[in-house]
N, C-alpha and C. Protein backbone atom coordinates (compact mmCIF):
# COMPACT_ATOMS: atom_id res chain seq x y z
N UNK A 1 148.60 92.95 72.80
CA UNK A 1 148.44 94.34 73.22
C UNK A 1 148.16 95.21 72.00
N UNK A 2 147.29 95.78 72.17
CA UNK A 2 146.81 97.13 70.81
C UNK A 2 147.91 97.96 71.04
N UNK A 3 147.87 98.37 69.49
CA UNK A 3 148.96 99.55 69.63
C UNK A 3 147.65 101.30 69.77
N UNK A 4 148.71 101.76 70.04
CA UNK A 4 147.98 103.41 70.68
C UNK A 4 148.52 103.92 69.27
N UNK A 5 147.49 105.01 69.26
CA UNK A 5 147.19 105.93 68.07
C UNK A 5 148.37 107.00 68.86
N UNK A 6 149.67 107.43 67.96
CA UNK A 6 150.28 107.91 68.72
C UNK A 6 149.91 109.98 68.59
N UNK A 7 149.77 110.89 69.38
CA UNK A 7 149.55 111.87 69.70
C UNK A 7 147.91 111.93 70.05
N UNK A 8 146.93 110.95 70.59
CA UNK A 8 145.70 111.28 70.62
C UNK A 8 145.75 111.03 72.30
N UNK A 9 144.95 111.95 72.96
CA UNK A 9 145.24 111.50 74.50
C UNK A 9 143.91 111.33 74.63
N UNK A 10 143.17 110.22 75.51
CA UNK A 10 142.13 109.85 75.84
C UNK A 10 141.92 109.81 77.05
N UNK A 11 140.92 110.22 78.32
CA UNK A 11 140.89 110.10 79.58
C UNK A 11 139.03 109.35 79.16
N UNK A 12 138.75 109.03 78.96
CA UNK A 12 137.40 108.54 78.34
C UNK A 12 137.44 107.29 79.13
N UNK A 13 137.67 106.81 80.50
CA UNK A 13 138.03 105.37 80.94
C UNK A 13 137.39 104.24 80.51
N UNK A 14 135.53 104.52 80.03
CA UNK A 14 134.81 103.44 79.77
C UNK A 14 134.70 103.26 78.73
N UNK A 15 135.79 103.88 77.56
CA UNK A 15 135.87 103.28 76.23
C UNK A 15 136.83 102.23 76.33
N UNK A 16 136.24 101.42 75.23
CA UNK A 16 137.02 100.10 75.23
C UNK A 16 138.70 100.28 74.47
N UNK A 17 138.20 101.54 74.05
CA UNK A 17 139.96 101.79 73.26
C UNK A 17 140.58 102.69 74.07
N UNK A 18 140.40 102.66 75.18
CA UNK A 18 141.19 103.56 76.15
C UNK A 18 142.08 102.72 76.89
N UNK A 19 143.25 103.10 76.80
CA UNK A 19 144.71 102.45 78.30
C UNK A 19 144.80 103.12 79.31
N UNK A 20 145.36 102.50 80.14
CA UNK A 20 145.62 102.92 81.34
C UNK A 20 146.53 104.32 81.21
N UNK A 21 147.24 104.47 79.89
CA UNK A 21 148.16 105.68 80.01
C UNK A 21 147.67 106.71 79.35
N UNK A 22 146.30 106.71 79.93
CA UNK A 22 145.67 107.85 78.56
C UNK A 22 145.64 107.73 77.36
N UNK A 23 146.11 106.76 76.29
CA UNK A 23 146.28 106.81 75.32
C UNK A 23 145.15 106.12 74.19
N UNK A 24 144.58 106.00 72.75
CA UNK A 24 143.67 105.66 72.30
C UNK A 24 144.37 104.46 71.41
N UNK A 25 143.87 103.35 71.69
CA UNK A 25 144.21 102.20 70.95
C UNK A 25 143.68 101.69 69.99
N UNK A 26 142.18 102.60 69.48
CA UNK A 26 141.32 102.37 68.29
C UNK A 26 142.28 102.40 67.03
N UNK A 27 142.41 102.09 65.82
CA UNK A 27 143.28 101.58 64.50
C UNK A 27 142.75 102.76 64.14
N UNK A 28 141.98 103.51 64.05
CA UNK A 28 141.56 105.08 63.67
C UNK A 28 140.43 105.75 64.52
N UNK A 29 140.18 106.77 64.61
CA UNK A 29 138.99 107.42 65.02
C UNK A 29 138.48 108.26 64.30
N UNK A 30 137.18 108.69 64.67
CA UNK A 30 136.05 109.68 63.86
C UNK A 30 136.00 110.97 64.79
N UNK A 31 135.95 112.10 64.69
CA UNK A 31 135.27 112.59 65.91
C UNK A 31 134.51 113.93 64.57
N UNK A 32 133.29 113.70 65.31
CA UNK A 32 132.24 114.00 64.56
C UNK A 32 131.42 115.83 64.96
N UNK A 33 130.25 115.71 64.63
CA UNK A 33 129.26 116.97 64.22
C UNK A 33 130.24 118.12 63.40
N UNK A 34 129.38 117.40 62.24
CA UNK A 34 130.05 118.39 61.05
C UNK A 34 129.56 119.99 61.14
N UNK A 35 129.23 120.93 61.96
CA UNK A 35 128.97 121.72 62.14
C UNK A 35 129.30 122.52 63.41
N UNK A 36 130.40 122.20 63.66
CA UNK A 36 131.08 122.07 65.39
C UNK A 36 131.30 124.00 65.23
N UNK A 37 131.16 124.70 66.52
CA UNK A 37 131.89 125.94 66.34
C UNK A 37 132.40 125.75 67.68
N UNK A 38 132.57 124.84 68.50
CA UNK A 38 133.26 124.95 70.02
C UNK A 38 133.77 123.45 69.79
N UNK A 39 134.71 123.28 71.08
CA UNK A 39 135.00 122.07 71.53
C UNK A 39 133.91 121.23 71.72
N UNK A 40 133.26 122.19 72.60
CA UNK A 40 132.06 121.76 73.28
C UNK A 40 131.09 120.36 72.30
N UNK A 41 131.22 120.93 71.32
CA UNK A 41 130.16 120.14 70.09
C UNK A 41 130.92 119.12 69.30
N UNK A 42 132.02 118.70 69.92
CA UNK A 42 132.75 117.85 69.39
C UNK A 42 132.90 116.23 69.92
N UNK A 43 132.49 115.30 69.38
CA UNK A 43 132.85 113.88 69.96
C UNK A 43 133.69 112.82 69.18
N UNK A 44 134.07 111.93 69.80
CA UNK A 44 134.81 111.11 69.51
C UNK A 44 133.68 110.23 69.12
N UNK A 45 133.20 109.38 67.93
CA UNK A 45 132.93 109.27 67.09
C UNK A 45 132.67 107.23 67.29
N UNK A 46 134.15 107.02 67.57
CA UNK A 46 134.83 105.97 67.70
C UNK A 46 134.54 105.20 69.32
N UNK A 47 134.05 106.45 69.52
CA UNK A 47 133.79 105.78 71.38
C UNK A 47 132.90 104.22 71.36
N UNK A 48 133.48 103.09 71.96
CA UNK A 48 132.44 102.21 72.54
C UNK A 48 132.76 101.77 73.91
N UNK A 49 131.73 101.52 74.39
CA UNK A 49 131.68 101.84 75.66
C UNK A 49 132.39 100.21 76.61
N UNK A 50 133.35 99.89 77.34
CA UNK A 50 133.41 98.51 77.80
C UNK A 50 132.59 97.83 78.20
N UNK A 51 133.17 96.75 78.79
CA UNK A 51 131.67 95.98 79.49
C UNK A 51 131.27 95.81 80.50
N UNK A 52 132.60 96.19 81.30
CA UNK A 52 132.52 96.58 82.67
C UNK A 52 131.57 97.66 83.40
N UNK A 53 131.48 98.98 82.10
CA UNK A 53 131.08 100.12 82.78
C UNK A 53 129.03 100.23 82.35
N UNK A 54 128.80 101.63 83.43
CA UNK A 54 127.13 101.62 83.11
C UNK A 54 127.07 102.51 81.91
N UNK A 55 127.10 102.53 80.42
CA UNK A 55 126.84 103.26 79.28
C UNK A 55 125.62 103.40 79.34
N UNK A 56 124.83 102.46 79.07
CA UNK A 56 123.72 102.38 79.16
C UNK A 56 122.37 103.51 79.82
């Protein structure tokens, strides 16, 4: 079992570092655009997508 990045909450279901309890199990994350002035322009960096889901 991965351990969860503790205070990061994730609802992102078709990332592969996402749990069932909301939580992010990636060993670190990025979340990126160095020029952000909203939430809006902000991503998680670290996202990959499972294999189950349509990313694509």
């Amino acid at each position: 079992m991965k351990q969860e990045i503790k205070g990061i909450n994730c609802e992102v279901k078709n990332c592969i570092h996402h749990d069932m309890s909301n939580c992010c199990t990636a060993g670190s994350i990025k979340v990126g655009c160095t020029n952000a002035t909203s939430t809006n322009e902000t991503n998680c960096e670290t996202f990959e997508c499972c294999s189950d889901c349509n990313c694509n």
